[in-house]
C-alpha atoms as a PDB file:
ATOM      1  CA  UNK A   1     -20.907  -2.975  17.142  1.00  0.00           C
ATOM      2  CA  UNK A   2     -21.025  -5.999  14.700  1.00  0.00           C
ATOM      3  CA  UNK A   3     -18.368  -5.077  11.679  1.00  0.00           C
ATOM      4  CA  UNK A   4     -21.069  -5.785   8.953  1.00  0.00           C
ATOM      5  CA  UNK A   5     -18.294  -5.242   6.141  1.00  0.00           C
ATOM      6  CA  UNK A   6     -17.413  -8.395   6.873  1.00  0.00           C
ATOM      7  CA  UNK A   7     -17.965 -11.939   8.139  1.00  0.00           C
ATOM      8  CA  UNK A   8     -15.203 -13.825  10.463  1.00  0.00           C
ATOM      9  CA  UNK A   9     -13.842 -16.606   8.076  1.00  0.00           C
ATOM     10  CA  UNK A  10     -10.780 -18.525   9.830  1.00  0.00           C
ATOM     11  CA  UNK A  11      -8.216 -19.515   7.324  1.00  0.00           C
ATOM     12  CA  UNK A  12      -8.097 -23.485   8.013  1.00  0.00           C
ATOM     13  CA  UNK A  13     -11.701 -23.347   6.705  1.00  0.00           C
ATOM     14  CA  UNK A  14     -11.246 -21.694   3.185  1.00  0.00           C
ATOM     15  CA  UNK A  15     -10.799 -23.838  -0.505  1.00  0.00           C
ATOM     16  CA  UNK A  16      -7.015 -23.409  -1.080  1.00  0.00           C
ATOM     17  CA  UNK A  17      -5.846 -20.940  -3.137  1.00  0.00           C
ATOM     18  CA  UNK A  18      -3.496 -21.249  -6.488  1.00  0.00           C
ATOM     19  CA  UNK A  19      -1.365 -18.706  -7.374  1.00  0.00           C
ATOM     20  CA  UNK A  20       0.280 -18.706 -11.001  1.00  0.00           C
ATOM     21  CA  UNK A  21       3.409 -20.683 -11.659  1.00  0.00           C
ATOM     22  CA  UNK A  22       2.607 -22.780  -8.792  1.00  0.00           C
ATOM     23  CA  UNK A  23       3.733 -20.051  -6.406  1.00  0.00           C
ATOM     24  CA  UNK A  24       3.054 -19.988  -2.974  1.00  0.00           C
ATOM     25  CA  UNK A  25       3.418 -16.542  -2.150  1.00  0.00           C
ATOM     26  CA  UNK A  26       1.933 -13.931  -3.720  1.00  0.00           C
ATOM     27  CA  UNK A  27       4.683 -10.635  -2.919  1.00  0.00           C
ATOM     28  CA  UNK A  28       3.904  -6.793  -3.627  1.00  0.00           C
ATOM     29  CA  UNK A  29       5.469  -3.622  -2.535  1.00  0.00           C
ATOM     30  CA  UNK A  30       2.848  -0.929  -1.291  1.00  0.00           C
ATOM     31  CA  UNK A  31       4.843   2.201  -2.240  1.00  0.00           C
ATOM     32  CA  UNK A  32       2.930   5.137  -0.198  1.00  0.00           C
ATOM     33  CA  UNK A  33       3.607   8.258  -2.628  1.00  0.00           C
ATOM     34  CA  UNK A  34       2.225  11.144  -0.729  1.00  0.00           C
ATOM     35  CA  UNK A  35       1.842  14.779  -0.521  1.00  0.00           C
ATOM     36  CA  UNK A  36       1.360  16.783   3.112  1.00  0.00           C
ATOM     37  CA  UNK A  37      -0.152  20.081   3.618  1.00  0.00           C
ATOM     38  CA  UNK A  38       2.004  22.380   4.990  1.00  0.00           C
ATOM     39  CA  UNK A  39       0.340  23.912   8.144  1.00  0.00           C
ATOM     40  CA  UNK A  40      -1.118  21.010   9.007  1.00  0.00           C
ATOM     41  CA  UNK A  41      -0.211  18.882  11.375  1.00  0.00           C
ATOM     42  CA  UNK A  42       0.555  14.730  10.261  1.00  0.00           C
ATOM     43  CA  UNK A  43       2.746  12.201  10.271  1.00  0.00           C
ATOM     44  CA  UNK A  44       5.837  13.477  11.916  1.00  0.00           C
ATOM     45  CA  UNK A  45       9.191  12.227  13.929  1.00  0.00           C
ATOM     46  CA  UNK A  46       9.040  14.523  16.819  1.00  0.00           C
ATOM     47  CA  UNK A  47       5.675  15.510  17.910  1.00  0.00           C
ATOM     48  CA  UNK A  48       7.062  18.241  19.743  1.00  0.00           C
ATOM     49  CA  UNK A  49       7.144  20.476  16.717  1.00  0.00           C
ATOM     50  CA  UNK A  50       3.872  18.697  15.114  1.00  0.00           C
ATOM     51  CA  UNK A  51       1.417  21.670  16.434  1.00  0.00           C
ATOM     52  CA  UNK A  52       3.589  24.759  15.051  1.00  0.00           C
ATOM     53  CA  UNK A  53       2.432  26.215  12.195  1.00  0.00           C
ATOM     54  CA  UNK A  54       4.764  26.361  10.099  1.00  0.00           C
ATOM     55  CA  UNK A  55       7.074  22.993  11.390  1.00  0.00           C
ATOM     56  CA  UNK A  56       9.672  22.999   9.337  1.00  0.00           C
ATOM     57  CA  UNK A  57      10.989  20.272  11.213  1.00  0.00           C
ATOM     58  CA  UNK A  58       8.403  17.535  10.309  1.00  0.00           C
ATOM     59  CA  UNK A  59       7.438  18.640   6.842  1.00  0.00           C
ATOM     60  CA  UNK A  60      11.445  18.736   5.653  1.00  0.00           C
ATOM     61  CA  UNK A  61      11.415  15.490   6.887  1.00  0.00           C
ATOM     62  CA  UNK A  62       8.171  14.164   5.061  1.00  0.00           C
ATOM     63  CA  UNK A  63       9.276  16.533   1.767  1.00  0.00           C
ATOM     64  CA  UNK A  64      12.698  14.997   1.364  1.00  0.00           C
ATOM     65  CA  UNK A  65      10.620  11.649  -0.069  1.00  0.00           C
ATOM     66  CA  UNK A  66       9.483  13.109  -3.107  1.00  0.00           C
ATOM     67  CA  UNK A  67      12.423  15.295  -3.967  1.00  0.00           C
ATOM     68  CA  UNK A  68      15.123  13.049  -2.865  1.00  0.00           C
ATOM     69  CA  UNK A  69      14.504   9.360  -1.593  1.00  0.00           C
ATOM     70  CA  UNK A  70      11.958   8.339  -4.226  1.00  0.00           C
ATOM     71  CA  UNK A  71      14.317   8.566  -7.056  1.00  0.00           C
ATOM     72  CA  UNK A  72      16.956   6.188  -5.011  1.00  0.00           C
ATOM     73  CA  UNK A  73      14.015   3.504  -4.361  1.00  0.00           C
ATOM     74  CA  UNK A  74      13.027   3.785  -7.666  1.00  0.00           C
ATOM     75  CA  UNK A  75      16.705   2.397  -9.085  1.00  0.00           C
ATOM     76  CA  UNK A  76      16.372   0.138  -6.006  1.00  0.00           C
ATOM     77  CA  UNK A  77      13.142  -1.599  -7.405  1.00  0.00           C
ATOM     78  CA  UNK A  78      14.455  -1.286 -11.000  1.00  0.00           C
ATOM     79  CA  UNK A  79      17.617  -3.227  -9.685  1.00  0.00           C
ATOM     80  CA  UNK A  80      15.096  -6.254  -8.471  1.00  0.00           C
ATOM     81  CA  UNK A  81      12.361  -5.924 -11.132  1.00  0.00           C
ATOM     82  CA  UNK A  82       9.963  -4.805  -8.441  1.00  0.00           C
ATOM     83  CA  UNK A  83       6.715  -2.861 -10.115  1.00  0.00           C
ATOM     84  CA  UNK A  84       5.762  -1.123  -6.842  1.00  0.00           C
ATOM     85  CA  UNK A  85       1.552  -0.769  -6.133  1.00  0.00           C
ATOM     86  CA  UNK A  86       1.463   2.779  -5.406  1.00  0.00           C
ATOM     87  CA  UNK A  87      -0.575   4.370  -2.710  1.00  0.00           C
ATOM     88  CA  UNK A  88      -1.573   7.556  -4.551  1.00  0.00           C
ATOM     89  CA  UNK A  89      -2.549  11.154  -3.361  1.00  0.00           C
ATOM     90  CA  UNK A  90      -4.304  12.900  -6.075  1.00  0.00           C
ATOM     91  CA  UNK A  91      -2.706  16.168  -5.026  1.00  0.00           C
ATOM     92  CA  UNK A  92       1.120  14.272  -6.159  1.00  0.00           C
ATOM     93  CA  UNK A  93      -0.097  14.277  -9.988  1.00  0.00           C
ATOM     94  CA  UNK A  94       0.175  18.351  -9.799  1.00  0.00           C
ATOM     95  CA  UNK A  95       2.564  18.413  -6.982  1.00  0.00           C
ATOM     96  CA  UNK A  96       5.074  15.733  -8.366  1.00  0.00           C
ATOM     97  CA  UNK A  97       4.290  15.142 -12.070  1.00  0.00           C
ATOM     98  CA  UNK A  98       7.473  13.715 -12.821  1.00  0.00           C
ATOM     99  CA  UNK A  99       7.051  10.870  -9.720  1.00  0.00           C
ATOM    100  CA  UNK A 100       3.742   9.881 -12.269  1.00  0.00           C
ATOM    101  CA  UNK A 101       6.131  10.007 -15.553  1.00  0.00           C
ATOM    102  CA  UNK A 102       8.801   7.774 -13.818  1.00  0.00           C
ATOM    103  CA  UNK A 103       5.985   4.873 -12.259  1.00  0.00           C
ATOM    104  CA  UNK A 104       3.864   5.279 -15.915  1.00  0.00           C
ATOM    105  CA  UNK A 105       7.065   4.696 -17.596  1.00  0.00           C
ATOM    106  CA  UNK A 106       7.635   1.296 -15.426  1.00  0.00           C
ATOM    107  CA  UNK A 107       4.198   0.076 -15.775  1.00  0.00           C
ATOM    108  CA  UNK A 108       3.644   0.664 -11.943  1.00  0.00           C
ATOM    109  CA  UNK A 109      -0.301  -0.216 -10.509  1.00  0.00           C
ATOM    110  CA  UNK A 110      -1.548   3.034  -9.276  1.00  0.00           C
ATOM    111  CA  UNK A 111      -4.113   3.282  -6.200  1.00  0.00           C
ATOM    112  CA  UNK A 112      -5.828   5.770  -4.757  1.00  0.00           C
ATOM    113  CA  UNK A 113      -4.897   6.843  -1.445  1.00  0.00           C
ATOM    114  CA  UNK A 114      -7.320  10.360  -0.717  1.00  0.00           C
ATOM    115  CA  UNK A 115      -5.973  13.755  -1.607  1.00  0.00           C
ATOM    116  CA  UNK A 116      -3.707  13.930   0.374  1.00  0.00           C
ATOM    117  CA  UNK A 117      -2.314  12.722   3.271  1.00  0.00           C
ATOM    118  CA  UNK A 118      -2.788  15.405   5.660  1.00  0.00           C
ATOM    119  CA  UNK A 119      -6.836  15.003   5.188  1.00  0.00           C
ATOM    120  CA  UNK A 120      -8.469  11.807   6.569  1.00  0.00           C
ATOM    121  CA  UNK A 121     -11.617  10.067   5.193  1.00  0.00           C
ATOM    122  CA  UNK A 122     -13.854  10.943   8.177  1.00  0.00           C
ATOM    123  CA  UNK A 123     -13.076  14.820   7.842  1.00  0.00           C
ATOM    124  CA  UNK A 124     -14.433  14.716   4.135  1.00  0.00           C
ATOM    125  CA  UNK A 125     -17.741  12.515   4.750  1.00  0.00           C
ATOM    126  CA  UNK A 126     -20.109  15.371   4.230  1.00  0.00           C
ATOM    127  CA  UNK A 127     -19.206  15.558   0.584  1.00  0.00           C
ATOM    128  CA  UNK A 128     -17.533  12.117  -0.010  1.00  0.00           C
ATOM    129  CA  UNK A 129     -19.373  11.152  -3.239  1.00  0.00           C
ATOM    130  CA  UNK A 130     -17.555  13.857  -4.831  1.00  0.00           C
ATOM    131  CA  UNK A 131     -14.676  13.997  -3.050  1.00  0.00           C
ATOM    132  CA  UNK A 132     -13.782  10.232  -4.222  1.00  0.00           C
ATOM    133  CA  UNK A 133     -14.953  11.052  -7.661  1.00  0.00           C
ATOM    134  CA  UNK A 134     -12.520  13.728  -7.988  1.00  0.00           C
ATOM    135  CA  UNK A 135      -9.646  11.866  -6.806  1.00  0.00           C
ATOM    136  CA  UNK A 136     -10.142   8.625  -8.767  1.00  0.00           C
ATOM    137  CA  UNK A 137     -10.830  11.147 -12.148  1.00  0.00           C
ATOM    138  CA  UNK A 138      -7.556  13.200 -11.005  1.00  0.00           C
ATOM    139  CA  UNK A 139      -5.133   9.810 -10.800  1.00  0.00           C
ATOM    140  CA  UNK A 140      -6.800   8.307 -14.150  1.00  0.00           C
ATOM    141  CA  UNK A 141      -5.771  11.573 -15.883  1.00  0.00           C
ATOM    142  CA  UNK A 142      -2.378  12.000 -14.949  1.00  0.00           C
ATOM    143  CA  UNK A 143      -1.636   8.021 -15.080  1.00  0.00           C
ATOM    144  CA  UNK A 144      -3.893   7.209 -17.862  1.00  0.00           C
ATOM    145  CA  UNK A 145      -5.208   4.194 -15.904  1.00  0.00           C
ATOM    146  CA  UNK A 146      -8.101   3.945 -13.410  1.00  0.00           C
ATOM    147  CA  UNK A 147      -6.947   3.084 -10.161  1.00  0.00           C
ATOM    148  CA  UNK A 148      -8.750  -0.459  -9.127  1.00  0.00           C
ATOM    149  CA  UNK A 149      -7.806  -0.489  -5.481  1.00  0.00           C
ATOM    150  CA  UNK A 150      -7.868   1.982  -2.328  1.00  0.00           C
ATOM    151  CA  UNK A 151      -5.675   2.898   0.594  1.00  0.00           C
ATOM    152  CA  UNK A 152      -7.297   5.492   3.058  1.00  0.00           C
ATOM    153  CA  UNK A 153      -4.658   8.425   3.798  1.00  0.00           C
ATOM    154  CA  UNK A 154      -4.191   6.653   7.457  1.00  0.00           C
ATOM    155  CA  UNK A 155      -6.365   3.689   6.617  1.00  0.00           C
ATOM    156  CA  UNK A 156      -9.427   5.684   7.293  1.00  0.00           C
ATOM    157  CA  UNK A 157     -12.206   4.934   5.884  1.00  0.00           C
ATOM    158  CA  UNK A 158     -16.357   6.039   6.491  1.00  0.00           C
ATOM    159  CA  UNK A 159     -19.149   3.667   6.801  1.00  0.00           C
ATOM    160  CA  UNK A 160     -19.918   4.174   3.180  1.00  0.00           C
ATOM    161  CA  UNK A 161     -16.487   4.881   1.521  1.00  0.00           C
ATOM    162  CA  UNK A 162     -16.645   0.476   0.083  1.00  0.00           C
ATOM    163  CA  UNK A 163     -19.915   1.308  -1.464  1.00  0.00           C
ATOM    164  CA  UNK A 164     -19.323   4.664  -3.039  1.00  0.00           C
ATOM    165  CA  UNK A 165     -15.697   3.199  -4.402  1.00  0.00           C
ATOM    166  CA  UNK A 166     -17.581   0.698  -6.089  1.00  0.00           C
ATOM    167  CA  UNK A 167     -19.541   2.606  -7.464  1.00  0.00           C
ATOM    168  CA  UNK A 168     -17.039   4.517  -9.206  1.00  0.00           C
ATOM    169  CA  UNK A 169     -15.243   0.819 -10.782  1.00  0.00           C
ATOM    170  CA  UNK A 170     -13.077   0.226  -7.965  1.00  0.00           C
ATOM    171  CA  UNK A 171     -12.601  -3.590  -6.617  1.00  0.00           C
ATOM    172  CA  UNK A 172     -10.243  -3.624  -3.727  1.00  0.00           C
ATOM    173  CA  UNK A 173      -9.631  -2.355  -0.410  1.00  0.00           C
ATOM    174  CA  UNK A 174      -5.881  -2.456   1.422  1.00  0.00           C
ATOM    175  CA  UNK A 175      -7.950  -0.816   4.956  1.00  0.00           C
ATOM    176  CA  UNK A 176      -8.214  -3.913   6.664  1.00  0.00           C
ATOM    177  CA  UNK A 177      -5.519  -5.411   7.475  1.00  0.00           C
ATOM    178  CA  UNK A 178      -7.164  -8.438   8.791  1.00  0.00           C
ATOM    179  CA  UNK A 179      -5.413 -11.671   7.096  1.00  0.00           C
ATOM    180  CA  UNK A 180      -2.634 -12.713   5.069  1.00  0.00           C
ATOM    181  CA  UNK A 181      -5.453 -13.863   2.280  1.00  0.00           C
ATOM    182  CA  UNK A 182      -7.525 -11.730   0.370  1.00  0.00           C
ATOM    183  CA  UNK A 183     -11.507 -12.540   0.442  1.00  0.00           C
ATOM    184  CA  UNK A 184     -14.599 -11.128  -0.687  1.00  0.00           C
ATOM    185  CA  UNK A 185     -16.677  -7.928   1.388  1.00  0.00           C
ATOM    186  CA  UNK A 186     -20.615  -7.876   1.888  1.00  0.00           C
ATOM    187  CA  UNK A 187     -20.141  -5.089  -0.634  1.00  0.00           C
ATOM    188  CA  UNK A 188     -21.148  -6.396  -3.867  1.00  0.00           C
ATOM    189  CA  UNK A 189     -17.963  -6.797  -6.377  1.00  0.00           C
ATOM    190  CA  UNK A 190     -15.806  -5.523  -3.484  1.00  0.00           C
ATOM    191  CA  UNK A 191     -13.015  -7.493  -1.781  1.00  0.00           C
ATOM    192  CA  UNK A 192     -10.082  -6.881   0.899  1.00  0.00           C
ATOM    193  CA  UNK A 193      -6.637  -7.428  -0.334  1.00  0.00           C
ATOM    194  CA  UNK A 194      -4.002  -7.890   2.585  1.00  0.00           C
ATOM    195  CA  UNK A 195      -1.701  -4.786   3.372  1.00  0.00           C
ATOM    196  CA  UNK A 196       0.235  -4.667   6.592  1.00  0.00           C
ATOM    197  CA  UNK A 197       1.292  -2.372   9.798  1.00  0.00           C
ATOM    198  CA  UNK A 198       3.667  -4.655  10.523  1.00  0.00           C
ATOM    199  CA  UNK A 199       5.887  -5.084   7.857  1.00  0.00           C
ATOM    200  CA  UNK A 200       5.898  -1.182   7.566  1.00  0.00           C
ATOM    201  CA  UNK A 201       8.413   0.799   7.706  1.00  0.00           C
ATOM    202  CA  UNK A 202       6.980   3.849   9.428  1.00  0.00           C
ATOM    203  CA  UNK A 203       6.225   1.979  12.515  1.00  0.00           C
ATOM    204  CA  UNK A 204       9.391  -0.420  12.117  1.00  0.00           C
ATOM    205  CA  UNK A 205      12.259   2.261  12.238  1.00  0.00           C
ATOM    206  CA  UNK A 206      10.378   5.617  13.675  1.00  0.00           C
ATOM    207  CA  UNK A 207       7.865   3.907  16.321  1.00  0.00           C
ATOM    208  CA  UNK A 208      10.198   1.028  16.734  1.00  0.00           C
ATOM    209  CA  UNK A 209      13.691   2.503  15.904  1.00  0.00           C
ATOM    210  CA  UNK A 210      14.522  -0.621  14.491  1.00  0.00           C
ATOM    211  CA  UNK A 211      18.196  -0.925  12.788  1.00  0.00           C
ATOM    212  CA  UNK A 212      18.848  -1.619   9.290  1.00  0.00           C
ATOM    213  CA  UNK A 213      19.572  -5.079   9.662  1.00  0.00           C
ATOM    214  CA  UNK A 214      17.101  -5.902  11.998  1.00  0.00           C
ATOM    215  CA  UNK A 215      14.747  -4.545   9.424  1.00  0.00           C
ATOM    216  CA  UNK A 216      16.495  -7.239   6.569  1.00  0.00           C
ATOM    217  CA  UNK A 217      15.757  -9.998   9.180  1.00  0.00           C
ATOM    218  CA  UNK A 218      11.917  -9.448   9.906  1.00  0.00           C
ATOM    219  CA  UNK A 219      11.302  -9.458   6.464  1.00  0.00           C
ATOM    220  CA  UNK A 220      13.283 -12.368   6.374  1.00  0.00           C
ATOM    221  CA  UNK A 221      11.156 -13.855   8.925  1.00  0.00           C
ATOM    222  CA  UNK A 222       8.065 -12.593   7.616  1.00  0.00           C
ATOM    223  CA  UNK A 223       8.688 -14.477   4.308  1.00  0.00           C
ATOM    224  CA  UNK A 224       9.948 -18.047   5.929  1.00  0.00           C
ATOM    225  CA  UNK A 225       6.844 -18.103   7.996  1.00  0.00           C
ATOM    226  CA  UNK A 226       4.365 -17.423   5.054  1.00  0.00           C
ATOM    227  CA  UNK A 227       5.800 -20.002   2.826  1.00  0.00           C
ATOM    228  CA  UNK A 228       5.731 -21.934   5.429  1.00  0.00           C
ATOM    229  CA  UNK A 229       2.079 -21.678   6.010  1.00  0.00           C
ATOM    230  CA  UNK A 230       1.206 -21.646   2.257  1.00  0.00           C
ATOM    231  CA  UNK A 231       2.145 -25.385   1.849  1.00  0.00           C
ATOM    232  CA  UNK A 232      -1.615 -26.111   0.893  1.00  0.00           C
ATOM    233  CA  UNK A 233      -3.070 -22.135   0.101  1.00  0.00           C
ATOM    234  CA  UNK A 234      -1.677 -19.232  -1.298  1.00  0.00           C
ATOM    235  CA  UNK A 235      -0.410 -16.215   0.932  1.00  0.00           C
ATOM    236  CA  UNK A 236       0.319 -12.692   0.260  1.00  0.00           C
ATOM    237  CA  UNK A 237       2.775 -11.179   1.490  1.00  0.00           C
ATOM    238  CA  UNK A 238       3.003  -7.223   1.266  1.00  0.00           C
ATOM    239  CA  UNK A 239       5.630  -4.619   2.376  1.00  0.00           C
ATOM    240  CA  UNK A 240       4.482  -1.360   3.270  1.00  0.00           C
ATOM    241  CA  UNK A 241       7.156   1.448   2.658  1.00  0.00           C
ATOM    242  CA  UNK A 242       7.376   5.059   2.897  1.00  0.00           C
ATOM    243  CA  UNK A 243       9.854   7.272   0.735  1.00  0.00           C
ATOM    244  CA  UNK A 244      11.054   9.672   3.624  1.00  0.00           C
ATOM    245  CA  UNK A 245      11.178   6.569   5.992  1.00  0.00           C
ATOM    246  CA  UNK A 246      13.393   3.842   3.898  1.00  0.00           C
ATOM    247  CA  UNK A 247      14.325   6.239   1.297  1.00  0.00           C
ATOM    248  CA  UNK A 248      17.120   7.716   3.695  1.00  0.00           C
ATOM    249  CA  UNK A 249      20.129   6.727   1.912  1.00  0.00           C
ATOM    250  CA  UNK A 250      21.379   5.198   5.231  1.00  0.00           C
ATOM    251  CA  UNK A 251      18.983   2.779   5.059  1.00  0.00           C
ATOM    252  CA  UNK A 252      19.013   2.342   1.342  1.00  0.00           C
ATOM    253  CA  UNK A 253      21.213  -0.715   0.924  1.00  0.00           C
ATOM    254  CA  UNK A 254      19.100  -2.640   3.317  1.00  0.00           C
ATOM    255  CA  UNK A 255      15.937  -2.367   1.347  1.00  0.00           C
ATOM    256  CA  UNK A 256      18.021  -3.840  -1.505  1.00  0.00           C
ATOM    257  CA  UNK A 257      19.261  -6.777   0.500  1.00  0.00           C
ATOM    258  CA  UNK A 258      15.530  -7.414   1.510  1.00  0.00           C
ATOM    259  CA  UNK A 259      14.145  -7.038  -1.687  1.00  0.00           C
ATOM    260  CA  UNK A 260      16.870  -9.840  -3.229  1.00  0.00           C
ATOM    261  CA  UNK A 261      16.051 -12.553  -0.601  1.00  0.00           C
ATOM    262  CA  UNK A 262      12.505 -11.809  -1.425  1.00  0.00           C
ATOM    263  CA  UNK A 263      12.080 -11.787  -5.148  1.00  0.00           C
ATOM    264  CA  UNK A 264      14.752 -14.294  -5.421  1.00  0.00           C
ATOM    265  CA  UNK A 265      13.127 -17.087  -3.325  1.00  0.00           C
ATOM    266  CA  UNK A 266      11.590 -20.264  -4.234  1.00  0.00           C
ATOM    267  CA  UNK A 267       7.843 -19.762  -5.085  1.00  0.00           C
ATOM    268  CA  UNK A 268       7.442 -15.860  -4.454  1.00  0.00           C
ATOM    269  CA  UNK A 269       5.544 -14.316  -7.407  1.00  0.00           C
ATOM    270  CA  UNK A 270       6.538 -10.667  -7.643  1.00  0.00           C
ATOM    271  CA  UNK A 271       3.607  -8.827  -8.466  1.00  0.00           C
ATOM    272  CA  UNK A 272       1.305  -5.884  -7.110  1.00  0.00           C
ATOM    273  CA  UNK A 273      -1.898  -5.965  -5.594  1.00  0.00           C
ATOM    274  CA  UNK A 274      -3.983  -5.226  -8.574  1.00  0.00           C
ATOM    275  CA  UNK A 275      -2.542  -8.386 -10.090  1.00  0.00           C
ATOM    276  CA  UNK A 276      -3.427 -10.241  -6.831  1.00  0.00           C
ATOM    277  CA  UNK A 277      -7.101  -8.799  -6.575  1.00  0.00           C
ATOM    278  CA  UNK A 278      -7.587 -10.040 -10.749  1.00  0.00           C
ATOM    279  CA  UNK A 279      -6.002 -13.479  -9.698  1.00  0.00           C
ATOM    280  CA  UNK A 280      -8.196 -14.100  -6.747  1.00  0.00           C
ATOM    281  CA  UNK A 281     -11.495 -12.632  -8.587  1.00  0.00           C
ATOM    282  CA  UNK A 282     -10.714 -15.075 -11.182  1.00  0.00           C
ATOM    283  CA  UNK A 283     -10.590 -17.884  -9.479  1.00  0.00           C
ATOM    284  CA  UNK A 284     -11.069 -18.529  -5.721  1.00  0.00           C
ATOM    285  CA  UNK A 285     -12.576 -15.390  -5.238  1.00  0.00           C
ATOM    286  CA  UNK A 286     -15.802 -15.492  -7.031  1.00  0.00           C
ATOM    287  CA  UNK A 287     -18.794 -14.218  -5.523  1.00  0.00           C
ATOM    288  CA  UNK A 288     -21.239 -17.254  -3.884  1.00  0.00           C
END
């Protein structure tokens, strides 16, 4: 099956792009704020608890992010001047109100990211019209912004969920994780912004069971090779994080010692994605 969403564009073929100040890397955190369902079974560290009902185990784990690790991160990206681009569950704005005080009171981009993540885009494509409207409405409320960009809980999305977005004023997708540029979708006034599985930390140090300082060095690496290949177009370069995953306070100092090698490198513009998306839109981006 032909992936219509889309048409294969190799980057030594596209008009350069510019980012402000001359930069040649466009950086973002993608902060994944998230609520779980407990009973049912998700993203977990030992899958041989995942099917019990309740697992204890797994949903401690996932729960310590809101009530613990978040609030370390947060002086973490207050230390660095990082405004994370937050991958938003609906269900955290009554779960976790005052995770949407602290990020309004920063000035952090908010994007929606489903309901929650224990319910995946397929599962709700029945009644996805409305279920999208009510998470968009539910994040503009509590944040007093509407969200332009979209994460799928999992990166899942339906056949239709581009359309319908735009349809409700959204302009970006993170799903497709398919370049290091973003570029426009055969959906009219929708475009792909780049997000990563790579540079994330739930596959890094749970799939990968990376160390800390291994995890200071790939970004590291990430970084040197995208300047590298920006010499003559723009790059973005996004890290994907997870507050129960980085927000362990082992692991703690070696987000900080990423983020200053990041922020604090030659031609890096610290931003977030909506930024990015309203960049490109503006200028390379425009629809032909």
């Amino acid at each position: 099956m032909r992936n219509e969403l889309y048409d294969y564009s190799p980057i030594t073929e596209r008009p350069p792009i510019a980012w402000p100040g001359g930069a040649r890397v466009a950086f973002y955190v993608g902060l994944n704020v998230e609520h779980f369902v407990l009973g049912k079974p998700s993203t977990s560290i030992n899958q041989g608890t995942a099917e019990l009902v309740p697992d204890p185990l797994n949903h401690g784990w996932r729960d310590y992010g809101p009530r613990v690790a978040i609030w370390r991160m947060i002086e973490a990206f207050d230390r660095h001047g990082v405004r994370p681009s937050v991958l938003l569950n609906s269900d955290v704005a009554e779960q976790y109100p005052q995770i949407i005080e602290a990020g309004t009171a920063r000035d952090w981009a908010w994007l929606a990211h489903g309901k929650n993540n224990s319910t995946v885009q397929p599962e709700v494509e029945a009644q996805e019209r409305a279920y999208l409207t009510d998470v968009v409405e539910t994040i503009e409320r509590a944040t007093g912004r509407r969200p332009r960009g979209w994460l799928g809980p999992a990166l899942s999305e339906t056949f239709q969920t581009p359309a319908l977005l735009a349809e409700l004023g959204l302009d970006y997708l993170l799903d497709w994780t398919s370049d290091d540029q973003p570029y426009r979708l055969n959906v009219p006034g929708m475009m792909s912004v780049p997000y990563t599985l790579e540079l994330n930390d739930l596959g890094l140090f749970t799939a990968h069971s990376i160390s800390g300082p291994d995890f200071v060095q790939i970004v590291k690496d990430q970084l040197d090779q995208l300047y590298a290949d920006s010499e003559h177009s723009g790059r973005v370069m996004a890290l994907a994080l997870h507050p129960f995953v980085t927000g362990q306070a082992f692991r703690l100092k070696y987000l900080d010692q990423a983020l200053e090698y990041v922020v604090n490198h030659p031609g890096v513009w610290n931003t977030t994605s909506d930024d990015i998306a309203a960049h490109y839109a503006a200028t390379a981006g425009q629809a032909t």
